[in-house]
N, C-alpha and C. Protein backbone atom coordinates (compact mmCIF):
# COMPACT_ATOMS: atom_id res chain seq x y z
N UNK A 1 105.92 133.75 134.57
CA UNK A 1 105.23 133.49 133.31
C UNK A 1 103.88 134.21 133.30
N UNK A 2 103.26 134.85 132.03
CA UNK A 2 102.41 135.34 131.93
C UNK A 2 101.09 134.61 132.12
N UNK A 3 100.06 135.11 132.04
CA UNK A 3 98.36 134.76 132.59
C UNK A 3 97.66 134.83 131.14
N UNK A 4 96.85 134.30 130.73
CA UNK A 4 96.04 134.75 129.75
C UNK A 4 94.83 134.24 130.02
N UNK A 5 93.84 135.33 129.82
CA UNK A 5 92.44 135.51 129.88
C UNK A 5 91.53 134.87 128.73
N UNK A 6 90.39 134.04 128.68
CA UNK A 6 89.85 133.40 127.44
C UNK A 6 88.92 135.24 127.21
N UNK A 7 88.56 135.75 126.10
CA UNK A 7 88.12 136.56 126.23
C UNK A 7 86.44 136.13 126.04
N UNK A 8 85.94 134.80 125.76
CA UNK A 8 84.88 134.52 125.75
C UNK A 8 84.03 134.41 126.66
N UNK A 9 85.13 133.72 127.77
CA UNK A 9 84.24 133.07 128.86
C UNK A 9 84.91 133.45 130.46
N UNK A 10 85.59 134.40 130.43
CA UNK A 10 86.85 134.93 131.14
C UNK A 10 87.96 133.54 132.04
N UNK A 11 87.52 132.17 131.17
CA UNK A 11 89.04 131.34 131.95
C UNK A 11 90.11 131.89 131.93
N UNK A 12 91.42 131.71 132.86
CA UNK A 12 92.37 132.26 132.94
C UNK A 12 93.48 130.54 132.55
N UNK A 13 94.20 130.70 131.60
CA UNK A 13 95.53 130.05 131.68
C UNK A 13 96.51 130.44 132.54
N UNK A 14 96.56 129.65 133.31
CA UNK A 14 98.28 129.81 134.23
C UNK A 14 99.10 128.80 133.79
N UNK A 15 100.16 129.16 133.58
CA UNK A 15 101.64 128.26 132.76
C UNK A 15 101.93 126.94 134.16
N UNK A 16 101.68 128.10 135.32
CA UNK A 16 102.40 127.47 136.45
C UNK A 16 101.77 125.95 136.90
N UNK A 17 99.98 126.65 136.61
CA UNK A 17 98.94 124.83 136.86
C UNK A 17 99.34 123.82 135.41
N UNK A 18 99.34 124.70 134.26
CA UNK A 18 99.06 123.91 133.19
C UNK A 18 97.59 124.08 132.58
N UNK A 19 97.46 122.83 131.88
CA UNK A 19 96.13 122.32 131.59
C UNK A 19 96.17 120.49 131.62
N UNK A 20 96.48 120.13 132.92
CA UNK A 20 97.01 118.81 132.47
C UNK A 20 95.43 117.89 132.41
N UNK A 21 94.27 118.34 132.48
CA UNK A 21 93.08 117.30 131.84
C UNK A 21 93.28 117.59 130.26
N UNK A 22 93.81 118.27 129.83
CA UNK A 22 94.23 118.67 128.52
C UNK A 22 95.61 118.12 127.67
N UNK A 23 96.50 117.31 128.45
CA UNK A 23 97.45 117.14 128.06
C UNK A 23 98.78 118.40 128.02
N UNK A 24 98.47 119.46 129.04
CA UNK A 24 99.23 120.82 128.74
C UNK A 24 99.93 120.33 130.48
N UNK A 25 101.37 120.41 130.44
CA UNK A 25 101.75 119.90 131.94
C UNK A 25 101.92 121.16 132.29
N UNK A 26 102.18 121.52 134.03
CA UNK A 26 102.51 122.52 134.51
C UNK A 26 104.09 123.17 133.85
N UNK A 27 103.89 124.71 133.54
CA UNK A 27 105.02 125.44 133.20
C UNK A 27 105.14 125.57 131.75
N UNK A 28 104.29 124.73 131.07
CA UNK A 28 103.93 125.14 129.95
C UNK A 28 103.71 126.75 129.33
N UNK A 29 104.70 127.74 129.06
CA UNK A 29 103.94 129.00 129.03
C UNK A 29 103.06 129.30 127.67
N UNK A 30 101.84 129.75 127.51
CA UNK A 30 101.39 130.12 126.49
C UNK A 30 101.83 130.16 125.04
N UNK A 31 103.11 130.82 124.95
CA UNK A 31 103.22 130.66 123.63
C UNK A 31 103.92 129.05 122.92
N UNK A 32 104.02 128.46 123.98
CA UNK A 32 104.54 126.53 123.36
C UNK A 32 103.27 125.82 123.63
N UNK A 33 101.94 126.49 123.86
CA UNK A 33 100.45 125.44 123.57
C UNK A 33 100.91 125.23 122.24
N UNK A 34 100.05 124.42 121.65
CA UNK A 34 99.93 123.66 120.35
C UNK A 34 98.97 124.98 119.89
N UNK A 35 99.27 124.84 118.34
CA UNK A 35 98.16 125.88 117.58
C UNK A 35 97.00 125.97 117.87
N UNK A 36 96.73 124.47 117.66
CA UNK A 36 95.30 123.82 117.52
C UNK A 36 94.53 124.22 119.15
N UNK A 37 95.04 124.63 120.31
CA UNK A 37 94.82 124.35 121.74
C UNK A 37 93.39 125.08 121.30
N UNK A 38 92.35 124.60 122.28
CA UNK A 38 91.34 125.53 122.72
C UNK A 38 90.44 125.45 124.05
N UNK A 39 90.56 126.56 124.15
CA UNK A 39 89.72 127.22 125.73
C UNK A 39 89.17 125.95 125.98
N UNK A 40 89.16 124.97 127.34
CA UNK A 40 89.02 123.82 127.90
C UNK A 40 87.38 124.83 128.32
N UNK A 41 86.95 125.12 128.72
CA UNK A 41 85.46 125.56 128.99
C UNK A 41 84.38 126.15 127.94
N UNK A 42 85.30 127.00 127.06
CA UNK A 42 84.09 127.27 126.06
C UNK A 42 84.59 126.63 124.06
N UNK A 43 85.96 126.35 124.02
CA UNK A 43 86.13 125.62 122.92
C UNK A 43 86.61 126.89 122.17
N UNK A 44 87.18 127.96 122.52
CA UNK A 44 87.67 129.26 121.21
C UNK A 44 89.05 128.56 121.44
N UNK A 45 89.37 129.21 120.03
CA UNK A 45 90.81 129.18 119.91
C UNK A 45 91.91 130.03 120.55
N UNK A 46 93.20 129.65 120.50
CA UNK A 46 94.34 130.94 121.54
C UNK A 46 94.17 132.21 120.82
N UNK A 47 93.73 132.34 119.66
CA UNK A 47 93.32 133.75 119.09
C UNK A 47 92.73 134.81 119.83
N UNK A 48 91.63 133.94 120.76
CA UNK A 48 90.54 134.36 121.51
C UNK A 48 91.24 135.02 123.39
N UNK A 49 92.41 134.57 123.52
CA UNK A 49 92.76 135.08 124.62
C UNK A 49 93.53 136.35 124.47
N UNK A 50 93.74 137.12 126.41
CA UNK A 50 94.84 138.08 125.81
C UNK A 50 95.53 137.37 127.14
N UNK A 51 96.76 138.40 126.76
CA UNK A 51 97.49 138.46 127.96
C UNK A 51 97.15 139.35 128.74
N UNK A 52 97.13 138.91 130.57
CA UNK A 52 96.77 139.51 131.57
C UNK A 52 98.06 139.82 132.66
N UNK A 53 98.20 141.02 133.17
CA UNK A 53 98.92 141.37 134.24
C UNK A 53 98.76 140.84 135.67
């Protein structure tokens, strides 16, 4: 599963941890977050990330 980078604050999403202080469980991949999700450190929206290699 892919990585994505916050481009604000450089957090990285991994599918594999999750976001579970967020309610996001492990394996979650990026594109099944909720619309609404946002960057757990600086508050942007998934608009604001990219995908990383």
């Amino acid at each position: 599963m892919d990585k994505y980078l916050c481009t604000v604050c450089d957090w990285v999403y991994d599918p594999e941890k999750g976001d579970p202080e967020n309610g996001i469980a492990p394996g979650t991949p990026f594109e099944e977050l909720p619309d609404d999700y946002t960057c757990p450190l600086c508050g942007v929206g998934k608009d604001m990330f990219e995908k990383i290699d």
